[in-house]
C-alpha atoms as a PDB file:
ATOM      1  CA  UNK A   1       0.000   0.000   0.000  1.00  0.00           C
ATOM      2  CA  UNK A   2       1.251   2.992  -1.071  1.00  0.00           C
ATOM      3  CA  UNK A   3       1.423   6.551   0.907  1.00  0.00           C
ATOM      4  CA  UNK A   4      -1.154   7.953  -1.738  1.00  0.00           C
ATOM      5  CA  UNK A   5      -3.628   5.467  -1.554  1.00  0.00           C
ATOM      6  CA  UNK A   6      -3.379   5.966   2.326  1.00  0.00           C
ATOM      7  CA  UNK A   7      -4.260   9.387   2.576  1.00  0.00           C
ATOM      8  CA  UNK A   8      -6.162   9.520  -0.485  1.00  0.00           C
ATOM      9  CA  UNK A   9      -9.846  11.064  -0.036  1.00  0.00           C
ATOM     10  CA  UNK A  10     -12.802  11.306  -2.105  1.00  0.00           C
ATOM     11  CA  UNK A  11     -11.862  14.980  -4.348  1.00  0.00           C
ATOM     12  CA  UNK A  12     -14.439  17.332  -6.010  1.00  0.00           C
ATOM     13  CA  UNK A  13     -12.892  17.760 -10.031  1.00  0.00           C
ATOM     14  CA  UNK A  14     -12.738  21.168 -11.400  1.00  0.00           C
ATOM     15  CA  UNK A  15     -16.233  20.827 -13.003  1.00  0.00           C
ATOM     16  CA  UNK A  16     -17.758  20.199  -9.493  1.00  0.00           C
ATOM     17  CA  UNK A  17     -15.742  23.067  -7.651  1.00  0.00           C
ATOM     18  CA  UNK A  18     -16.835  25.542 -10.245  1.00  0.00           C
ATOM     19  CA  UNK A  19     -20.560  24.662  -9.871  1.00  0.00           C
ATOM     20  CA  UNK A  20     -20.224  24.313  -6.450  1.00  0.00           C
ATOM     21  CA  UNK A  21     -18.841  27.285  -6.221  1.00  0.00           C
ATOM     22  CA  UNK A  22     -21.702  29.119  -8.116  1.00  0.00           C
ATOM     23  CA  UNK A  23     -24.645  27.293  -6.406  1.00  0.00           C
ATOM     24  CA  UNK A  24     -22.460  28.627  -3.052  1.00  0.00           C
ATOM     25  CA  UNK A  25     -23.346  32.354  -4.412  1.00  0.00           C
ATOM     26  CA  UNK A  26     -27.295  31.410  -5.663  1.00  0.00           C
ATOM     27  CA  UNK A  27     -27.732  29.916  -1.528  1.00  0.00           C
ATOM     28  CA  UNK A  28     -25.973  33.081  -0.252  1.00  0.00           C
ATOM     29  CA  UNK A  29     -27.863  35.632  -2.342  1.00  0.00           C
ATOM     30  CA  UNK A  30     -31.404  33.859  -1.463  1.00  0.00           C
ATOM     31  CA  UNK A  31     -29.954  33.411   2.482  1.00  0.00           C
ATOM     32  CA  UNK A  32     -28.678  37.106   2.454  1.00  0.00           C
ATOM     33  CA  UNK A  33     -31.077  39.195   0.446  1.00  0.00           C
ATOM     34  CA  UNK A  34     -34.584  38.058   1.894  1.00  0.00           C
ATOM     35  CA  UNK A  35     -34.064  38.759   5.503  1.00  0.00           C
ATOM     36  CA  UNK A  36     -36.709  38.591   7.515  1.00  0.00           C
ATOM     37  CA  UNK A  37     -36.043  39.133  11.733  1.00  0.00           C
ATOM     38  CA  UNK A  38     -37.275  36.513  13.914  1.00  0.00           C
ATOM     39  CA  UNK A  39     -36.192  35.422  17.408  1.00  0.00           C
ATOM     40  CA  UNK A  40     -32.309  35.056  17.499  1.00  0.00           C
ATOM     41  CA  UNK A  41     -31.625  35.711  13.575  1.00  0.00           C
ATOM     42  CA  UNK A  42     -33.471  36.052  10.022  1.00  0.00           C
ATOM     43  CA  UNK A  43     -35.889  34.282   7.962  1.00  0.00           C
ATOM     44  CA  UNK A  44     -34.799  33.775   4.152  1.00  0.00           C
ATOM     45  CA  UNK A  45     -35.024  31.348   1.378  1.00  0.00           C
ATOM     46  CA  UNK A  46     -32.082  29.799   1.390  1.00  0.00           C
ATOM     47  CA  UNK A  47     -32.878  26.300   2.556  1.00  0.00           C
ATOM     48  CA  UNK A  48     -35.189  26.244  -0.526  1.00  0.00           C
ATOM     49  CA  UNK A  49     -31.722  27.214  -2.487  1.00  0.00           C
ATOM     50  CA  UNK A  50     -29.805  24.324  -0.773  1.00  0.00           C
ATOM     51  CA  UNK A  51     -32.683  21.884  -1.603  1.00  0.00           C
ATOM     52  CA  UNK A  52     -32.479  22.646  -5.316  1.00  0.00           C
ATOM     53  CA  UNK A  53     -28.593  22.452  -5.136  1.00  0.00           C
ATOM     54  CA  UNK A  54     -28.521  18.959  -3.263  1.00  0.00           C
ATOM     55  CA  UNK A  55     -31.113  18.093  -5.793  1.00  0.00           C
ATOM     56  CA  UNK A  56     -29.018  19.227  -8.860  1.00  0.00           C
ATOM     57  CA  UNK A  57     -26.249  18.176  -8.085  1.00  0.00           C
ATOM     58  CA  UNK A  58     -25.728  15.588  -5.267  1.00  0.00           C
ATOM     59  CA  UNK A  59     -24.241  15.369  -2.661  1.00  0.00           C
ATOM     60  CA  UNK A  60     -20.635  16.756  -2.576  1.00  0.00           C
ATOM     61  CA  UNK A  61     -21.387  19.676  -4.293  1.00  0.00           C
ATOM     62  CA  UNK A  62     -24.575  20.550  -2.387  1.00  0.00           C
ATOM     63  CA  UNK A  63     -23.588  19.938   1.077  1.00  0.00           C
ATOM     64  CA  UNK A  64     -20.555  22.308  -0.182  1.00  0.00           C
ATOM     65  CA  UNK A  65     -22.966  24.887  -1.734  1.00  0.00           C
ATOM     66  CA  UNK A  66     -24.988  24.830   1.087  1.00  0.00           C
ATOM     67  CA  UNK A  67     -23.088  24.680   4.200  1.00  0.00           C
ATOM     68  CA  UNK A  68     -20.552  27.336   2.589  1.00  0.00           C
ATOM     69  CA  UNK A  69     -22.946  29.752   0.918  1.00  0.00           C
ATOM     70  CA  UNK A  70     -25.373  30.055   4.202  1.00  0.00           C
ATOM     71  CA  UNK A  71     -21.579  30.548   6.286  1.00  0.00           C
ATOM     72  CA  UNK A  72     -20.799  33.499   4.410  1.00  0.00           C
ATOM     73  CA  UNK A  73     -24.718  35.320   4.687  1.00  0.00           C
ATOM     74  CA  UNK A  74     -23.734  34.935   8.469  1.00  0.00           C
ATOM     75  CA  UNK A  75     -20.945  36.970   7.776  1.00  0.00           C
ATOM     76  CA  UNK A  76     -21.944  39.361   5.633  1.00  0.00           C
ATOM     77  CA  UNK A  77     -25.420  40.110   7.269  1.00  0.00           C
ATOM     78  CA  UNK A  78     -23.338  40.602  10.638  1.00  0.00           C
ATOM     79  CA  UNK A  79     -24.132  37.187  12.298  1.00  0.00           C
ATOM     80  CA  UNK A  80     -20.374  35.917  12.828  1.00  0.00           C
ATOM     81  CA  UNK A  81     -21.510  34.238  15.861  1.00  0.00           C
ATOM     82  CA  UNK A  82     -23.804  31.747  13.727  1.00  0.00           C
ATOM     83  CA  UNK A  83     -20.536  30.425  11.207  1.00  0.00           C
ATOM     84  CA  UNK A  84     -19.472  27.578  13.077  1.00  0.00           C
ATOM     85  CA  UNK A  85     -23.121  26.138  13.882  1.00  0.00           C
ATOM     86  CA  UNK A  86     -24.824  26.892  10.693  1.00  0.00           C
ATOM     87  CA  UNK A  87     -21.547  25.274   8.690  1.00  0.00           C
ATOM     88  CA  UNK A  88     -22.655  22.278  10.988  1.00  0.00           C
ATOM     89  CA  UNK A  89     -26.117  22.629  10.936  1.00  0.00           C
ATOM     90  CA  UNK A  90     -26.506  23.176   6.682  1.00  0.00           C
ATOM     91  CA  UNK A  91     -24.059  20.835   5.919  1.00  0.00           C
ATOM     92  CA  UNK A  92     -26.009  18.223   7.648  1.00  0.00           C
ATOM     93  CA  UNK A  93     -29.250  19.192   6.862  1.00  0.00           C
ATOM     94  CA  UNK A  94     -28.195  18.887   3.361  1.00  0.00           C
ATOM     95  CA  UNK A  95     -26.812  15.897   3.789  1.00  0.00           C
ATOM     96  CA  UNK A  96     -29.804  14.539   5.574  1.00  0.00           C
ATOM     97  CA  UNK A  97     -32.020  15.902   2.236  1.00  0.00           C
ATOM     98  CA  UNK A  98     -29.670  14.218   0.119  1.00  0.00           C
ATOM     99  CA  UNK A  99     -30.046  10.301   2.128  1.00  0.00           C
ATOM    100  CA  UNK A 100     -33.490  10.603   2.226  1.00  0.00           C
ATOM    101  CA  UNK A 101     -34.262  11.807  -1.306  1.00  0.00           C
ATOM    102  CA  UNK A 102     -32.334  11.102  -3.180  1.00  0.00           C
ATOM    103  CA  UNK A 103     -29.721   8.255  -2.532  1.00  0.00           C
ATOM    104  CA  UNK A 104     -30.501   5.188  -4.076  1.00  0.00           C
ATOM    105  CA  UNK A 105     -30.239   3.872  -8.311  1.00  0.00           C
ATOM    106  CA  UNK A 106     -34.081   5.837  -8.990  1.00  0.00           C
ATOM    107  CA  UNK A 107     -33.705   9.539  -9.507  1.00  0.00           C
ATOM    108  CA  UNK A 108     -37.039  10.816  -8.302  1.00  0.00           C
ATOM    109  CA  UNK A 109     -38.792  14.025  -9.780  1.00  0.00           C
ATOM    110  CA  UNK A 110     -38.947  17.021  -7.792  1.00  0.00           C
ATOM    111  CA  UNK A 111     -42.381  16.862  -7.113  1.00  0.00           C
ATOM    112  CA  UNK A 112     -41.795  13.181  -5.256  1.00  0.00           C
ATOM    113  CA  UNK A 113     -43.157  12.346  -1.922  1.00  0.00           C
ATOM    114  CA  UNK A 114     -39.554  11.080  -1.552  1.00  0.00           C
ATOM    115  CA  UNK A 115     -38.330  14.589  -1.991  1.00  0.00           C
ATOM    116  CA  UNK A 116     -40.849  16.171  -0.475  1.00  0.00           C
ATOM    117  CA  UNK A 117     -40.397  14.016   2.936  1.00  0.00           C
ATOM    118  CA  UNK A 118     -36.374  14.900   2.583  1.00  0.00           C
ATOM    119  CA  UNK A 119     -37.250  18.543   2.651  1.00  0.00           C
ATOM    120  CA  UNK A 120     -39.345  17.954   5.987  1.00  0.00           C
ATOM    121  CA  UNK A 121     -36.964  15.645   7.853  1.00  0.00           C
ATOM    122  CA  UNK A 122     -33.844  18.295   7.152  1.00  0.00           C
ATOM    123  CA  UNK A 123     -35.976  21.382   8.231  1.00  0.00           C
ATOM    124  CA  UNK A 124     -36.939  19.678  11.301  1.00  0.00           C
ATOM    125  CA  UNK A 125     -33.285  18.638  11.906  1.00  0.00           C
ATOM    126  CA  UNK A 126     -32.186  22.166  11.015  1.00  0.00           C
ATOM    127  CA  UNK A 127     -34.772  23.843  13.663  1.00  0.00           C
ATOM    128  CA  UNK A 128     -33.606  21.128  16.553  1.00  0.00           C
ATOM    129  CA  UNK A 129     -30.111  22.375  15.667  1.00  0.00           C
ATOM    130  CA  UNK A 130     -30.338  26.343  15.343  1.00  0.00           C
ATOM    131  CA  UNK A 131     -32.737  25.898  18.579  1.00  0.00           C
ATOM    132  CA  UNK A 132     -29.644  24.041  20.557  1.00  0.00           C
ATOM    133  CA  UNK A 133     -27.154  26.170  19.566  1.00  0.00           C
ATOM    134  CA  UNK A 134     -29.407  29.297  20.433  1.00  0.00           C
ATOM    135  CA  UNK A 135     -29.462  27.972  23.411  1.00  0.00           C
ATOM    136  CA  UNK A 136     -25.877  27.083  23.563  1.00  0.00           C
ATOM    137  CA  UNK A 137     -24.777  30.788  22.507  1.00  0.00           C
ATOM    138  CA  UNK A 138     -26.997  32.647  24.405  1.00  0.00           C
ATOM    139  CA  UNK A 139     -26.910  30.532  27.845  1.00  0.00           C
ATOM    140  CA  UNK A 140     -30.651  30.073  27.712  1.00  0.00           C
ATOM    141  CA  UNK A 141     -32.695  27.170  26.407  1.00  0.00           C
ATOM    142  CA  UNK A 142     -36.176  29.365  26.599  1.00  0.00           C
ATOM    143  CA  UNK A 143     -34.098  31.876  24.269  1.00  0.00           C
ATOM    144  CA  UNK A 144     -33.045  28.917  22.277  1.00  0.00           C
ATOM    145  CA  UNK A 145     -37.112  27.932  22.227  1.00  0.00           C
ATOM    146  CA  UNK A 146     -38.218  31.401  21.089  1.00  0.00           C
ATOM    147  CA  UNK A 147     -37.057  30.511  17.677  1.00  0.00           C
ATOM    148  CA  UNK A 148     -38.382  27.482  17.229  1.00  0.00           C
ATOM    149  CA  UNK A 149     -41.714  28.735  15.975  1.00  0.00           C
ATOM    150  CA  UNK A 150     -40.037  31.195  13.200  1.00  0.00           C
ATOM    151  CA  UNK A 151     -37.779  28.681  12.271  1.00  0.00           C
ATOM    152  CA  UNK A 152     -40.679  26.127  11.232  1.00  0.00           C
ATOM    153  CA  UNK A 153     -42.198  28.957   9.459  1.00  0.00           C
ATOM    154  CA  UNK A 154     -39.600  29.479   7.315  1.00  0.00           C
ATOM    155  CA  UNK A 155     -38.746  25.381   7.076  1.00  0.00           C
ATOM    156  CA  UNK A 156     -42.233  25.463   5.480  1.00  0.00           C
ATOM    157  CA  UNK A 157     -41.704  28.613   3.196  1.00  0.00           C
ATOM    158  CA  UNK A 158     -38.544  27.163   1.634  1.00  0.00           C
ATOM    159  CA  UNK A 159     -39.996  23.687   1.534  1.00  0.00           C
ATOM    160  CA  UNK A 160     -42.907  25.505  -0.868  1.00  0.00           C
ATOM    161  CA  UNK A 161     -40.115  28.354  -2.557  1.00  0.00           C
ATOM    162  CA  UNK A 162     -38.415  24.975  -3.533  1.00  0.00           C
ATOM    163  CA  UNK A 163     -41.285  22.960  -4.897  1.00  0.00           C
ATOM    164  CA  UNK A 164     -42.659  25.567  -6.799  1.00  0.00           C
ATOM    165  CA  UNK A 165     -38.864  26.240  -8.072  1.00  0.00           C
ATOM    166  CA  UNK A 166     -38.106  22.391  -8.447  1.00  0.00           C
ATOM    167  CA  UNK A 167     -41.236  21.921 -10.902  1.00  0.00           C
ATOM    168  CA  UNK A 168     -40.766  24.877 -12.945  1.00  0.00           C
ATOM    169  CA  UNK A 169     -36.722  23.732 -13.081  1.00  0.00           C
ATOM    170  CA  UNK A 170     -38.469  19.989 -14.256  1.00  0.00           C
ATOM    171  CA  UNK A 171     -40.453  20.619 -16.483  1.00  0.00           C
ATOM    172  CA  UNK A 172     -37.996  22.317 -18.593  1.00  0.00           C
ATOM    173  CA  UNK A 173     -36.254  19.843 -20.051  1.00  0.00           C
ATOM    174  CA  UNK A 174     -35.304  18.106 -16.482  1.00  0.00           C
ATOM    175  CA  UNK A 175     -32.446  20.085 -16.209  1.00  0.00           C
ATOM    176  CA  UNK A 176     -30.265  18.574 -18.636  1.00  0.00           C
ATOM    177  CA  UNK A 177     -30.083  15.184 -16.691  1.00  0.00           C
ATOM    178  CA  UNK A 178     -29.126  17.065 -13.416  1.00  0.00           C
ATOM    179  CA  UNK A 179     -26.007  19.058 -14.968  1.00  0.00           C
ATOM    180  CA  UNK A 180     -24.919  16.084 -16.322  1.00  0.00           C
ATOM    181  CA  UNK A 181     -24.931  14.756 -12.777  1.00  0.00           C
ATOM    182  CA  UNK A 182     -21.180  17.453 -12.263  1.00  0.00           C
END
């Protein structure tokens, strides 16, 4: 065995980087420009964004998108407390979207109960985990709790932004066999 093959680890190619990269700036602009105050942060439609970029791409490149493009709205919009925990939290939540949608030989349309129970199960992960670390951050779990209701509100707004998006994306011309799968 040689010292490559050791430390050798599953690598993104230039293709996926680059559309990574972009679907990183689509999730930021619909986390960052949207904002909408609730309890401890912002509403947006991001999470709808992350959906269709898990969706479009798979896995790599959407937990990527994701994860890295909701970081940096954090950032920008002044949050720099939220980075570490919504890296964590959107990374997983798209990676949760990703097992329960769409892993597997089938490639389900958009419209799917599959899909559609994906988008659920990683919103309700994704409010469980902004509501810990609320609580975490701020040294108070009824803080924490205060959120909870806004952030199911806008689970279900980006679980609709993203099935109206999905089917519009599907029906033209399903999306030239999901970017040529990157």
């Amino acid at each position: 065995m040689s010292k490559t093959e050791i430390i050798a680890a599953p690598r993104l190619s230039a293709k996926e980087i680059c559309v990574a990269g972009v679907l990183a700036a689509f999730v930021f602009l619909a986390t960052f420009v949207p904002q909408i105050p609730i309890p401890l942060g912002y509403a947006h439609l991001g999470d709808g964004a992350i959906f269709l970029a898990v969706f479009l791409t798979g896995r790599k490149a959407g937990i990527f998108a994701g994860a890295f493009g909701s970081a940096l709205a954090d950032l920008a919009g002044g949050f720099p407390v939220w980075i570490l925990p919504t890296l964590m939290i959107k990374a997983v939540m798209a990676g949760i979207f990703y097992r329960v949608a769409l892993a597997g030989n089938d490639a389900p349309k958009f419209a799917s109960p599959r899909v559609l129970g994906g988008m659920v199960v990683a919103c309700l992960f994704m409010t469980a985990g902004y509501t810990l670390a609320g609580a975490f951050l701020y040294d108070s779990l009824a803080l924490g709790l205060a959120s909870t209701p806004g952030l199911l509100l806008k689970s279900a707004v980006n679980i609709a932004a993203a099935c109206l998006a999905g089917g519009m994306l599907s029906r033209a011309q399903d999306i030239t066999n999901h970017i040529d799968k990157v």
